[in-house]
PDB file of N, CA and C in Angstrom:
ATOM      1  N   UNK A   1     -11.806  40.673  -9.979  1.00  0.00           N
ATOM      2  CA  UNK A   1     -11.854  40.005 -11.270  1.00  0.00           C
ATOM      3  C   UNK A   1     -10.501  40.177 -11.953  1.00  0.00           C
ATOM      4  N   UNK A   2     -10.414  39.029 -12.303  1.00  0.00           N
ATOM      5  CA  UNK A   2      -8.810  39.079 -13.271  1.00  0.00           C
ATOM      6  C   UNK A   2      -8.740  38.788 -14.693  1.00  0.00           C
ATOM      7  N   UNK A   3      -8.635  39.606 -15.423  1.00  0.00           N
ATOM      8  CA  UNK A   3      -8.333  39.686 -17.020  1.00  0.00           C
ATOM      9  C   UNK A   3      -7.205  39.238 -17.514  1.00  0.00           C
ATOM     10  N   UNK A   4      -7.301  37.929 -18.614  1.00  0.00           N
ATOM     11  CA  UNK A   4      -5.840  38.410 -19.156  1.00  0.00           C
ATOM     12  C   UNK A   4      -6.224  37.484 -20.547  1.00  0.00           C
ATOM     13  N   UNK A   5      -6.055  38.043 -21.690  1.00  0.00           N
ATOM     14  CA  UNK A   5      -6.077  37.509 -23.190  1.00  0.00           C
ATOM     15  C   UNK A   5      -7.526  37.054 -23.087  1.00  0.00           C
ATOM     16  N   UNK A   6      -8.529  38.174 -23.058  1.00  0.00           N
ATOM     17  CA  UNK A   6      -9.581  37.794 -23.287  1.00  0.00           C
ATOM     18  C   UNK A   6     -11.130  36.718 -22.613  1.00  0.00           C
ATOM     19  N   UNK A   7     -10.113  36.317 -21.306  1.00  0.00           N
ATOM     20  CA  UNK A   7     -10.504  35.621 -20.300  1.00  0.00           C
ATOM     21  C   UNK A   7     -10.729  36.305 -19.285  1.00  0.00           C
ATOM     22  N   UNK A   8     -11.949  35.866 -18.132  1.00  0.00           N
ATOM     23  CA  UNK A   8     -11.847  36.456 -16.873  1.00  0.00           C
ATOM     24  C   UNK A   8     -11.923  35.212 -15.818  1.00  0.00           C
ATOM     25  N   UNK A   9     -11.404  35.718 -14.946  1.00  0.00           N
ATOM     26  CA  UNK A   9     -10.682  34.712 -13.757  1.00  0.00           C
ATOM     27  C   UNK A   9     -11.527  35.371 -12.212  1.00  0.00           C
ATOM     28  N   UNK A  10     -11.879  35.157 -11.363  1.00  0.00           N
ATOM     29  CA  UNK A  10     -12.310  35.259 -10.022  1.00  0.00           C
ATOM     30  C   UNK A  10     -10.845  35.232  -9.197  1.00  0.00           C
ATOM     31  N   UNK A  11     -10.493  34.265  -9.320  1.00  0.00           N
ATOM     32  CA  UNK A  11      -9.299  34.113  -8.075  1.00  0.00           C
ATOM     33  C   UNK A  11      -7.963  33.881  -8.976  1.00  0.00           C
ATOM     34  N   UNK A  12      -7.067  34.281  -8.420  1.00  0.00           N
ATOM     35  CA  UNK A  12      -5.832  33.553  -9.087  1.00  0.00           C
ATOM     36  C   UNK A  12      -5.191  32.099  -9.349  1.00  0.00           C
ATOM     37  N   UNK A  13      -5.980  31.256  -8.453  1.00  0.00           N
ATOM     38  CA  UNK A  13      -5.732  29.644  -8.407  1.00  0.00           C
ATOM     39  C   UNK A  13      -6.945  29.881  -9.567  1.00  0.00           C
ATOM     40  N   UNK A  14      -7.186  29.743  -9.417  1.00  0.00           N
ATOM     41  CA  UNK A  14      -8.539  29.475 -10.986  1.00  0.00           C
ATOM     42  C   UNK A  14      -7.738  29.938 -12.107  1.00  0.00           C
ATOM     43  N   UNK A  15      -6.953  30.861 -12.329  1.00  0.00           N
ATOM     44  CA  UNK A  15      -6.149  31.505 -13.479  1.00  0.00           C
ATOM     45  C   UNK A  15      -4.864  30.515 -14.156  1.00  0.00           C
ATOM     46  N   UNK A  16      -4.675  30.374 -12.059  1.00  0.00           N
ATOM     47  CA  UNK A  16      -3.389  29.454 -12.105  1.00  0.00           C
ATOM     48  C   UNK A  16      -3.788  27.706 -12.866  1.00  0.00           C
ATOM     49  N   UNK A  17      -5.243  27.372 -12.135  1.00  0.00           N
ATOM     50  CA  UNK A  17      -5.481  25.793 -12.674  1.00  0.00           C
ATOM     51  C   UNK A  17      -5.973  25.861 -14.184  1.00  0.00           C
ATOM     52  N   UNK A  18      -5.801  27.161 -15.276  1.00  0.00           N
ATOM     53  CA  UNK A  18      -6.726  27.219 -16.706  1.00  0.00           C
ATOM     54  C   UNK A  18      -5.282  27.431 -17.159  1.00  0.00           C
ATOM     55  N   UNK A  19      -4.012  27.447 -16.670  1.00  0.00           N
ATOM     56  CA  UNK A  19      -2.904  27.030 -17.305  1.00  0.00           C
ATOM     57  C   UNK A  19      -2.584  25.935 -17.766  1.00  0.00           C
ATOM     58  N   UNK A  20      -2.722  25.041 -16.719  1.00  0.00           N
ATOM     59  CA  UNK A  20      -2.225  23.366 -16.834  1.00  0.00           C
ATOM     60  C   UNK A  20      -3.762  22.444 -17.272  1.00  0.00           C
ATOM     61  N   UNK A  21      -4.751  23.049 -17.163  1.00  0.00           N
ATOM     62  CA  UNK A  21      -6.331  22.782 -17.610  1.00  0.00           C
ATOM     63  C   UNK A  21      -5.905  21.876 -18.641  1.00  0.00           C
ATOM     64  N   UNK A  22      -6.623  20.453 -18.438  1.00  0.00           N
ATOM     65  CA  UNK A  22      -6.446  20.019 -19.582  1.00  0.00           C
ATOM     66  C   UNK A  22      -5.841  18.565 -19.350  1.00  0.00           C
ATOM     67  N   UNK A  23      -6.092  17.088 -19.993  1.00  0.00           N
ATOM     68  CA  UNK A  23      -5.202  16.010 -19.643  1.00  0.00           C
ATOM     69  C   UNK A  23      -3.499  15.763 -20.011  1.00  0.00           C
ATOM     70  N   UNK A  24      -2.779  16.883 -21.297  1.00  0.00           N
ATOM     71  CA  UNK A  24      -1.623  16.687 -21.580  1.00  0.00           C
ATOM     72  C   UNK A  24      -0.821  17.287 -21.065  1.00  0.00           C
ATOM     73  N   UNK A  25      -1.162  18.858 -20.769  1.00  0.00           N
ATOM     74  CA  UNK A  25      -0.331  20.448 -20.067  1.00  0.00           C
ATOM     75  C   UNK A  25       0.814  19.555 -19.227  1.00  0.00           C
ATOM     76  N   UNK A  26       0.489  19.240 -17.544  1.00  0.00           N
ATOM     77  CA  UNK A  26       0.973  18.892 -16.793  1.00  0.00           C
ATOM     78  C   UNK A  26       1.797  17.901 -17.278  1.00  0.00           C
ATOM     79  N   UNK A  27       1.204  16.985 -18.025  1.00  0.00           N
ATOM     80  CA  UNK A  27       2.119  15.574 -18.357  1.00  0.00           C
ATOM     81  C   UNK A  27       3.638  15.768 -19.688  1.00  0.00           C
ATOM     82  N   UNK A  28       2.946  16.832 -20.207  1.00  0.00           N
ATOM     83  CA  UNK A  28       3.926  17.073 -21.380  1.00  0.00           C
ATOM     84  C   UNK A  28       5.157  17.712 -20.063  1.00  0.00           C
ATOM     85  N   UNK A  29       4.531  18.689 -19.506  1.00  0.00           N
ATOM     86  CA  UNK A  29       5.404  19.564 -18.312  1.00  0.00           C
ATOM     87  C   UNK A  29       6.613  18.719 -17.783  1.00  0.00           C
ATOM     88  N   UNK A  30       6.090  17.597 -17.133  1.00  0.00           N
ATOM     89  CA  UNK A  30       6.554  16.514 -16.512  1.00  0.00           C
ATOM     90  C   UNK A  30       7.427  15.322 -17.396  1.00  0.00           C
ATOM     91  N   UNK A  31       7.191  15.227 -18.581  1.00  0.00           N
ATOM     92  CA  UNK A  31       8.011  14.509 -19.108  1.00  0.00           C
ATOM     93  C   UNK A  31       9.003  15.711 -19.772  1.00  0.00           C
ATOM     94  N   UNK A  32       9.203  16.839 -19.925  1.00  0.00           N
ATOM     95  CA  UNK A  32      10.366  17.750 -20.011  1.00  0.00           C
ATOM     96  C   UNK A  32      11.210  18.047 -18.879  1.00  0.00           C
ATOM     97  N   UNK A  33      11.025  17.834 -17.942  1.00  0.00           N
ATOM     98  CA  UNK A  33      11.446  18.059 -16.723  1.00  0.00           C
ATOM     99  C   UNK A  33      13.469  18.099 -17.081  1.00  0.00           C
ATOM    100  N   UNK A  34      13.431  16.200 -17.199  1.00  0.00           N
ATOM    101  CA  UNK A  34      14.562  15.661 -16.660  1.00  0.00           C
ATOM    102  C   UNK A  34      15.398  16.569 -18.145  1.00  0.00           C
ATOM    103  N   UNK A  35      14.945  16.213 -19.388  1.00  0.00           N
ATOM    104  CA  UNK A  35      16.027  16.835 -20.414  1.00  0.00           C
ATOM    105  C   UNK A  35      14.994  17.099 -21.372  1.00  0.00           C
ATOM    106  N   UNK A  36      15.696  18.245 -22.327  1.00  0.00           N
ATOM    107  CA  UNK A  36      14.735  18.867 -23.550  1.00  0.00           C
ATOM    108  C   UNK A  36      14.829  17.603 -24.825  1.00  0.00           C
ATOM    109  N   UNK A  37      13.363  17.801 -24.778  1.00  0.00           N
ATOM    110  CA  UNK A  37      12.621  16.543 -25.550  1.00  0.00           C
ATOM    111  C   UNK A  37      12.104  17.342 -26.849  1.00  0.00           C
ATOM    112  N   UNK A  38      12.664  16.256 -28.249  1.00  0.00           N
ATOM    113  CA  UNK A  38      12.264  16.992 -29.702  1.00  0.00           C
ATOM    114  C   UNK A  38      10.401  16.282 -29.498  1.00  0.00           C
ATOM    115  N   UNK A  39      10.182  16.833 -30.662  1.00  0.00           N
ATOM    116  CA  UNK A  39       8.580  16.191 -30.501  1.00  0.00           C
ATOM    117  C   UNK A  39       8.022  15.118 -31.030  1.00  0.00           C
ATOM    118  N   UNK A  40       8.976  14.053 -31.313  1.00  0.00           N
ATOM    119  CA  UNK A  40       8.961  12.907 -32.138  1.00  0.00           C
ATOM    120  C   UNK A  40       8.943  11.991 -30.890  1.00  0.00           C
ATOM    121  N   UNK A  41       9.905  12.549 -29.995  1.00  0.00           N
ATOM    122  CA  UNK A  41      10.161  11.543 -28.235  1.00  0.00           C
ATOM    123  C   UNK A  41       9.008  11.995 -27.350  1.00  0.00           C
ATOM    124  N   UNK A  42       8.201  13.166 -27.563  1.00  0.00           N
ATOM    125  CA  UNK A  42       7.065  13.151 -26.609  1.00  0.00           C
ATOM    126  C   UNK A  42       5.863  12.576 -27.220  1.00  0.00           C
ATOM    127  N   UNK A  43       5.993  12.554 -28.664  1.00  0.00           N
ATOM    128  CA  UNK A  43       4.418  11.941 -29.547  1.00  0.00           C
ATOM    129  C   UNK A  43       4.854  10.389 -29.200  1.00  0.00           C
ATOM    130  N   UNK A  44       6.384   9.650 -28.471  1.00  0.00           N
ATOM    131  CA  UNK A  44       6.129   8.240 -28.321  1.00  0.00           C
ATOM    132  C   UNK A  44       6.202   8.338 -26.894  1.00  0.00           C
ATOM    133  N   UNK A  45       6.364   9.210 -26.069  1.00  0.00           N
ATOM    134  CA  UNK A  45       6.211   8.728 -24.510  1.00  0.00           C
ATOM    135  C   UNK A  45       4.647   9.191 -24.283  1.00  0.00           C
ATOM    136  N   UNK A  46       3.969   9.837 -24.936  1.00  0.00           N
ATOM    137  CA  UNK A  46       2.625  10.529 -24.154  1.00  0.00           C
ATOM    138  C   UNK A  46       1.698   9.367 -25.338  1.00  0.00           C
ATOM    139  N   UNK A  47       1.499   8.553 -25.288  1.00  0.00           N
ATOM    140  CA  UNK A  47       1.143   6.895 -26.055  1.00  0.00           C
ATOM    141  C   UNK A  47      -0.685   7.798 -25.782  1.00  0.00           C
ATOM    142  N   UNK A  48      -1.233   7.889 -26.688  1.00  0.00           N
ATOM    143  CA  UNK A  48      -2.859   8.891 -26.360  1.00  0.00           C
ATOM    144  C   UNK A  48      -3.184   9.737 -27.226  1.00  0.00           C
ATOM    145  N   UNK A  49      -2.084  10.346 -27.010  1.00  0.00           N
ATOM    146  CA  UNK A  49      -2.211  11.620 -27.770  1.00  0.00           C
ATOM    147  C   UNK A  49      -1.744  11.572 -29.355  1.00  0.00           C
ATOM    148  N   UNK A  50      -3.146  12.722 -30.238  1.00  0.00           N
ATOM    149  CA  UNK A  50      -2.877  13.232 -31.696  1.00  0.00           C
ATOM    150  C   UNK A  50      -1.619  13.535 -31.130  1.00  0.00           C
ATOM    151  N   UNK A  51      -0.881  13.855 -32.952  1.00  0.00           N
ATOM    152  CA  UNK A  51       0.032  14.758 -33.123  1.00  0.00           C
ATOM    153  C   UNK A  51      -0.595  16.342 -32.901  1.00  0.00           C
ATOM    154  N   UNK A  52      -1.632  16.190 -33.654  1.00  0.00           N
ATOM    155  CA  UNK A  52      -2.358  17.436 -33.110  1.00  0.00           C
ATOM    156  C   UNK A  52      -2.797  18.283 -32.270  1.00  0.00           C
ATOM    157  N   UNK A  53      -2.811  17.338 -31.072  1.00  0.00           N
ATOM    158  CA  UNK A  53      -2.868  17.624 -29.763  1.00  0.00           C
ATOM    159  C   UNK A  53      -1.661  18.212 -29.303  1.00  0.00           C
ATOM    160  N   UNK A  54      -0.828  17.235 -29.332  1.00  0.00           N
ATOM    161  CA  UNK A  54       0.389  17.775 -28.814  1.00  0.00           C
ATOM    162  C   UNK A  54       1.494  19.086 -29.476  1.00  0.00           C
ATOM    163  N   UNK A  55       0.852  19.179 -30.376  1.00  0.00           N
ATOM    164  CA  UNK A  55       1.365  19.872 -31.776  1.00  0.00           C
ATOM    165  C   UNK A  55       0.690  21.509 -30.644  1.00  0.00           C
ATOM    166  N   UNK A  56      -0.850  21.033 -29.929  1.00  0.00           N
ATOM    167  CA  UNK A  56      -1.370  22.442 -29.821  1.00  0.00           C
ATOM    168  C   UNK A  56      -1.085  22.953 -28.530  1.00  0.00           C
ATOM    169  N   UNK A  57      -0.687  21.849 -27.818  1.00  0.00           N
ATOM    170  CA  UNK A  57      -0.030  22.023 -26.218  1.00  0.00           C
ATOM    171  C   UNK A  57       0.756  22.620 -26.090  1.00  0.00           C
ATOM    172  N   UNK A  58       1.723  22.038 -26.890  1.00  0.00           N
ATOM    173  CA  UNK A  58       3.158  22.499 -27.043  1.00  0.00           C
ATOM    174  C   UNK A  58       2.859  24.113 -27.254  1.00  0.00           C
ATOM    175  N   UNK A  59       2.187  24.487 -28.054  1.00  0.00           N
ATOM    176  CA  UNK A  59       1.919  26.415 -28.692  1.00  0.00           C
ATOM    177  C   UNK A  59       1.344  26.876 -27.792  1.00  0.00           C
ATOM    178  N   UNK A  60       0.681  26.236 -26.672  1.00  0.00           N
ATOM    179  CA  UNK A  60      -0.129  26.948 -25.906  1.00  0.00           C
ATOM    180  C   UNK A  60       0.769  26.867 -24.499  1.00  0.00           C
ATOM    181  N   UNK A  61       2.058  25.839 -24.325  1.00  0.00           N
ATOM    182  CA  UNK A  61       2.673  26.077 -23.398  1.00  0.00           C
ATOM    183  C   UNK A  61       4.106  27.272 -23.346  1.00  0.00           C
ATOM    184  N   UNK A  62       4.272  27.315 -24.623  1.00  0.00           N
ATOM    185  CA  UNK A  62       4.961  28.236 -25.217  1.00  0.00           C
ATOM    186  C   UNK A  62       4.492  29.494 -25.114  1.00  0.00           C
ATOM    187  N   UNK A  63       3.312  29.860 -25.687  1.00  0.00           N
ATOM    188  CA  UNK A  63       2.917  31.019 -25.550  1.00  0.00           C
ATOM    189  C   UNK A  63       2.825  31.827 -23.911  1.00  0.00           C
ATOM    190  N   UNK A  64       2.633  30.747 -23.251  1.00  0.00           N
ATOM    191  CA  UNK A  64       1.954  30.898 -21.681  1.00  0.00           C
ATOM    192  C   UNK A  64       3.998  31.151 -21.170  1.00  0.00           C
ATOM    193  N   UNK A  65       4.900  30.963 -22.011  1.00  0.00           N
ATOM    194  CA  UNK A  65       6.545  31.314 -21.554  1.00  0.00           C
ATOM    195  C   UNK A  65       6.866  30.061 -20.697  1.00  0.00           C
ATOM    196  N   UNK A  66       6.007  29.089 -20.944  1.00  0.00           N
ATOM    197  CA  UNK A  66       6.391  27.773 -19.428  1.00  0.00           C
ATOM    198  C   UNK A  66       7.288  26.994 -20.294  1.00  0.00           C
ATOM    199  N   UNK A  67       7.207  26.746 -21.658  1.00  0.00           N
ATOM    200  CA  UNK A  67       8.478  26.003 -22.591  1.00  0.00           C
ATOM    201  C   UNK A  67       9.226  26.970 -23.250  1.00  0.00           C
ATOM    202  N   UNK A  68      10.174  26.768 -23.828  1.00  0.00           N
ATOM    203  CA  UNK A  68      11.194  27.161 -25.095  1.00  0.00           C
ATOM    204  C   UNK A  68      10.972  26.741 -25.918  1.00  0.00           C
ATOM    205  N   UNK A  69      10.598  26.817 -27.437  1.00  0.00           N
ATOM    206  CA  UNK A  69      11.235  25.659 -28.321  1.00  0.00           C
ATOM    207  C   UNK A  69      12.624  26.308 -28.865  1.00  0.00           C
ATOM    208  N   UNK A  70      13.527  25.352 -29.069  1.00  0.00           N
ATOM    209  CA  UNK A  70      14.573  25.713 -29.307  1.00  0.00           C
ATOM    210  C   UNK A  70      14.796  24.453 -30.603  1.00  0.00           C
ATOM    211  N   UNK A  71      15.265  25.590 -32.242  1.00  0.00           N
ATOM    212  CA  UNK A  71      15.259  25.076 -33.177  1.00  0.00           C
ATOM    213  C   UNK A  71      16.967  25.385 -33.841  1.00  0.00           C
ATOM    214  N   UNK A  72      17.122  23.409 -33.693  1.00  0.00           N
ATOM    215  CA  UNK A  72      18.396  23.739 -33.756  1.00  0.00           C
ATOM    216  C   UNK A  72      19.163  23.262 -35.259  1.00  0.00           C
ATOM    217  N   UNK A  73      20.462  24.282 -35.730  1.00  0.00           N
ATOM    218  CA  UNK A  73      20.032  24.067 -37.036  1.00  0.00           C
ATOM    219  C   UNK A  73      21.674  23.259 -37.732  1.00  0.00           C
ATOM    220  N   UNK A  74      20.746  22.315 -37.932  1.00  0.00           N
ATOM    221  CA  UNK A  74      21.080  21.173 -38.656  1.00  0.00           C
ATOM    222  C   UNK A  74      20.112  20.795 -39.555  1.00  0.00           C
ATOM    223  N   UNK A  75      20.355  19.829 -40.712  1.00  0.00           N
ATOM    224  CA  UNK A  75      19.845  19.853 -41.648  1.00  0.00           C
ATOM    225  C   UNK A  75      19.525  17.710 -41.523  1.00  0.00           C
ATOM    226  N   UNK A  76      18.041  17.591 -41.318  1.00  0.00           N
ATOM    227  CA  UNK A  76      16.695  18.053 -41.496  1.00  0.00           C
ATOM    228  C   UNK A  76      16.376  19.089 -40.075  1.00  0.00           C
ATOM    229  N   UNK A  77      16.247  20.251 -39.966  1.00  0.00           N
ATOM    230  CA  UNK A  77      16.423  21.034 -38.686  1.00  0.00           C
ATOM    231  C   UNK A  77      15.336  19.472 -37.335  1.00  0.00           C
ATOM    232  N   UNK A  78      16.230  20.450 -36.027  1.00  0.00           N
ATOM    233  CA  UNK A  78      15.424  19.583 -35.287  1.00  0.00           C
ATOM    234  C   UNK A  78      14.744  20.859 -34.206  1.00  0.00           C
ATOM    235  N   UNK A  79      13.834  19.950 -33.761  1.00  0.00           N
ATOM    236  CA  UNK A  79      13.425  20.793 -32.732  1.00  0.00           C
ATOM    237  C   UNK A  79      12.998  20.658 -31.286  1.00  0.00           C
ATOM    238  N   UNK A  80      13.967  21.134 -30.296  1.00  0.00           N
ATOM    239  CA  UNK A  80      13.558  20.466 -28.790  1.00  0.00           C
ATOM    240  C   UNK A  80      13.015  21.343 -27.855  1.00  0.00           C
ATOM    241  N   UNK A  81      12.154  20.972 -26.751  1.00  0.00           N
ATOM    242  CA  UNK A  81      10.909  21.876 -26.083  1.00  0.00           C
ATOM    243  C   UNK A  81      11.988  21.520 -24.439  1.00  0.00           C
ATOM    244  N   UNK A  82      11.736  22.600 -24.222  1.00  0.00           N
ATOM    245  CA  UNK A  82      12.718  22.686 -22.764  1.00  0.00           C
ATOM    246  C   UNK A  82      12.368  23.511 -22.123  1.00  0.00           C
ATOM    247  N   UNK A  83      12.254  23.264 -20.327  1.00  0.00           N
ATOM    248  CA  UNK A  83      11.248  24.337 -19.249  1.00  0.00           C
ATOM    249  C   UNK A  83      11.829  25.425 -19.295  1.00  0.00           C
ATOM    250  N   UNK A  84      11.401  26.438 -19.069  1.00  0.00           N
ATOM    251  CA  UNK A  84      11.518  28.147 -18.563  1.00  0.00           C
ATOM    252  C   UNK A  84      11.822  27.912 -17.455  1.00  0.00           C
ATOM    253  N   UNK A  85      11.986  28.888 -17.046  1.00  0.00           N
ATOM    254  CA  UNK A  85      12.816  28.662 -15.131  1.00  0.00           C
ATOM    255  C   UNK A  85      10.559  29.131 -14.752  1.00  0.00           C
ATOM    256  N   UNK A  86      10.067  29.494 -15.599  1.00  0.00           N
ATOM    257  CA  UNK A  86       8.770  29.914 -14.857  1.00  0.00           C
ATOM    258  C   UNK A  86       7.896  28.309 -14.886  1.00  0.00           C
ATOM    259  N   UNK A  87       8.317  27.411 -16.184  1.00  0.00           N
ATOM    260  CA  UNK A  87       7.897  25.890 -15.740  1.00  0.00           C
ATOM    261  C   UNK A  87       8.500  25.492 -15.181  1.00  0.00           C
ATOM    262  N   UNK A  88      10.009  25.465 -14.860  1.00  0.00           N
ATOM    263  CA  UNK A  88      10.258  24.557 -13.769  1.00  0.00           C
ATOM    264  C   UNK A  88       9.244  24.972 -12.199  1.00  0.00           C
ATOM    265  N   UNK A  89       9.621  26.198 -12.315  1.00  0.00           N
ATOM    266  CA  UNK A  89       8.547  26.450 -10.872  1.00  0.00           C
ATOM    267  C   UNK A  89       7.226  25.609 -10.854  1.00  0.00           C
ATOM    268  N   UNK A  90       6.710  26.010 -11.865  1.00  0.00           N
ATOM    269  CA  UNK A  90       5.344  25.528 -12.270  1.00  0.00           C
ATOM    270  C   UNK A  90       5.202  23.890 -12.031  1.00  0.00           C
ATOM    271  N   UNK A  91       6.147  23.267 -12.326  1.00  0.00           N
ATOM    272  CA  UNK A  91       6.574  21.449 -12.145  1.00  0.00           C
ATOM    273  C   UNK A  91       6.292  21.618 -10.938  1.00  0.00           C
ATOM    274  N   UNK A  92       7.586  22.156  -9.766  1.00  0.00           N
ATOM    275  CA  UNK A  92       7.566  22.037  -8.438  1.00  0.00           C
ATOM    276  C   UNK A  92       6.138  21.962  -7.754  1.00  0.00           C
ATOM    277  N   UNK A  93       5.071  22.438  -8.234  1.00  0.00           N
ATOM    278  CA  UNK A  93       3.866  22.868  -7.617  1.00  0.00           C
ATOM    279  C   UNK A  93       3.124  21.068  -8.519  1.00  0.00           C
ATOM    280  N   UNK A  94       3.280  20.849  -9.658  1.00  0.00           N
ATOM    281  CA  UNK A  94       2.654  19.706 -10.309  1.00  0.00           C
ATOM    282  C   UNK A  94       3.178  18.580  -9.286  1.00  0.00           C
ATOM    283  N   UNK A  95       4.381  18.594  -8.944  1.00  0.00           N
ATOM    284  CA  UNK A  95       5.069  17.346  -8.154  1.00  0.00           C
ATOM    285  C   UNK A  95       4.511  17.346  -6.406  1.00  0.00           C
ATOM    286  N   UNK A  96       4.284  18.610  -6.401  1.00  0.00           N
ATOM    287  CA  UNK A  96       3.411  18.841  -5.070  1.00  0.00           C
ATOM    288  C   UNK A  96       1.991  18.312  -4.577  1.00  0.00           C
ATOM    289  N   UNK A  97       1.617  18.679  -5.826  1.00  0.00           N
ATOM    290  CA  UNK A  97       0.128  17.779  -6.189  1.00  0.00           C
ATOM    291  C   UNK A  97      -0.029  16.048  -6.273  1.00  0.00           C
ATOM    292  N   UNK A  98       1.085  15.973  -6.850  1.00  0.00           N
ATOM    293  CA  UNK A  98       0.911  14.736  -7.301  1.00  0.00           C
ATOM    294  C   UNK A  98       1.338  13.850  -5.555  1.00  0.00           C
ATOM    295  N   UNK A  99       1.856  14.580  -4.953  1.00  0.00           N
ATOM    296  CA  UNK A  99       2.597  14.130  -3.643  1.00  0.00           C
ATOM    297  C   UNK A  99       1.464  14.093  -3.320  1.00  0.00           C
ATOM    298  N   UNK A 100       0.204  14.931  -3.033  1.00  0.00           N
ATOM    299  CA  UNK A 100      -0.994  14.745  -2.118  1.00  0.00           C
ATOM    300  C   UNK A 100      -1.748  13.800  -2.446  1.00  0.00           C
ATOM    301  N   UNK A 101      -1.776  13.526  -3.987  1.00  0.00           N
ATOM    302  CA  UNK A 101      -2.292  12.367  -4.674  1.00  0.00           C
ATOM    303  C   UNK A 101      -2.154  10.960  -3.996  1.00  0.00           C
ATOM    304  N   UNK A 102      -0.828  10.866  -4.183  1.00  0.00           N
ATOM    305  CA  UNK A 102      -0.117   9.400  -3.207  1.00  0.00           C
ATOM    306  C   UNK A 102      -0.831   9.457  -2.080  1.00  0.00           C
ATOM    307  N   UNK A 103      -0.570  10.532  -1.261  1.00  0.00           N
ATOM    308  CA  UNK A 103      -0.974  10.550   0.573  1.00  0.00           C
ATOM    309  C   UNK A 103      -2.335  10.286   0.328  1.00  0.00           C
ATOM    310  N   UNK A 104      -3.441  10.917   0.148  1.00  0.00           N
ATOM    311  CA  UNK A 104      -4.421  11.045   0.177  1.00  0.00           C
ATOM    312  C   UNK A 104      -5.541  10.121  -0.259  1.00  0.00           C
ATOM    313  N   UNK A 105      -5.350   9.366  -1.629  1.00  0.00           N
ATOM    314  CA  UNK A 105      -5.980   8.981  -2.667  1.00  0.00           C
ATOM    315  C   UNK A 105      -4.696   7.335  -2.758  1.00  0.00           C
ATOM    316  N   UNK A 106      -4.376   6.679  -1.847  1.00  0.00           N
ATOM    317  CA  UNK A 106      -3.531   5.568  -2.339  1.00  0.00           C
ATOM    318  C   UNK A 106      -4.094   4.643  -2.869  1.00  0.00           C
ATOM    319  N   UNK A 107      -5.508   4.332  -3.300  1.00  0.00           N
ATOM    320  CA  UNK A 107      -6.005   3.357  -3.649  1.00  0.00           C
ATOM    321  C   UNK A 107      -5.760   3.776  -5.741  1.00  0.00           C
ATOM    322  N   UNK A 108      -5.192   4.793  -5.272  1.00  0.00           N
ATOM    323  CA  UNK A 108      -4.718   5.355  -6.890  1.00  0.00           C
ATOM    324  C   UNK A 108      -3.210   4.439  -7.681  1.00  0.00           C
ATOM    325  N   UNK A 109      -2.826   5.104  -6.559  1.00  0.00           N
ATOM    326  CA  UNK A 109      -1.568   4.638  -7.089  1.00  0.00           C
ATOM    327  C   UNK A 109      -1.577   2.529  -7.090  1.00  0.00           C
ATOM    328  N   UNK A 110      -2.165   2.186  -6.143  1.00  0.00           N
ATOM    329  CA  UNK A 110      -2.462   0.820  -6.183  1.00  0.00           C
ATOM    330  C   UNK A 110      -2.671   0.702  -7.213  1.00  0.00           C
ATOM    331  N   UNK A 111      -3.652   0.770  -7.824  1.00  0.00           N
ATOM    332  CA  UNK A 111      -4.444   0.801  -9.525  1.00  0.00           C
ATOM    333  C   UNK A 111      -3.744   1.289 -10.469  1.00  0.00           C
ATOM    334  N   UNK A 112      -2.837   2.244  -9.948  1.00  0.00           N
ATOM    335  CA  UNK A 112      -1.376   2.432 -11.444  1.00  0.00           C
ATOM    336  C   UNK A 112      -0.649   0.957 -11.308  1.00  0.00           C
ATOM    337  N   UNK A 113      -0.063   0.832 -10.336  1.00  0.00           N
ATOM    338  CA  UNK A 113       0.696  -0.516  -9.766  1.00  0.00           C
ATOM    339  C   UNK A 113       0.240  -1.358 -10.835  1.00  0.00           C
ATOM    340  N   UNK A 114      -1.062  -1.639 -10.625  1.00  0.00           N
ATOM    341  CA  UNK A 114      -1.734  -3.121 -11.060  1.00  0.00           C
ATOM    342  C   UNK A 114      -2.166  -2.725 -12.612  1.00  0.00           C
ATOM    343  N   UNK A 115      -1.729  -1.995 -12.891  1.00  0.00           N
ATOM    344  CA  UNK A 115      -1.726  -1.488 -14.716  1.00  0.00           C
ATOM    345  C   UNK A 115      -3.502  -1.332 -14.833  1.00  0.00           C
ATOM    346  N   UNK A 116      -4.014  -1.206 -13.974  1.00  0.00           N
ATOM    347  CA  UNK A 116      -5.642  -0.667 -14.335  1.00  0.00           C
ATOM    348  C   UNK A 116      -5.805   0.548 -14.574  1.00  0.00           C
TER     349      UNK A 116
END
């Protein structure tokens, strides 16, 4: 059994999948990837989501050490969310997934294709 902040876990992939748990985790993950994004550019690329939502992702990906926020100071201050070297790892394994997705499941990606 694995403990940590009040949670218990069986296996470590179970610990590992109640990280990214959730429809935004991975996707917020993934759209930080390429460059650190303020939160005005992820509330218009993640088109779904509250501010609230993302407002709580963001604290809960932070807390978990997988983002930075980095508040930079200029005046109205800004603020941009950028991977940890422990999310970039964490990506590598999302992009892994998503690779089995394609192989496995192509009638998926067909249906992204065709905007369904």
């Amino acid at each position: 059994m694995i403990k940590y902040k009040n949670k218990e876990y069986y296996y470590p992939l179970d610990f590992g999948m109640d990280l990214v748990r959730g429809k935004w985790k991975s996707i917020i993950l993934c759209n930080i990837n390429d460059s650190p994004k303020r939160f005005s550019e992820l509330d218009q690329i993640l088109s779904g989501i509250s501010q609230k939502v993302l407002s709580e992702n963001l604290s809960q990906l932070e807390e978990e050490n997988l983002i930075i926020k980095n508040v930079l100071p200029v005046i109205p201050p800004h603020v941009e969310y950028s991977l940890t070297d422990k999310g970039s790892a964490l990506l590598k394994i999302l992009h892994n997934l998503e690779e089995w997705v394609n192989e496995y499941y192509p009638e998926i990606k067909k249906d992204k294709e065709a905007g369904l």
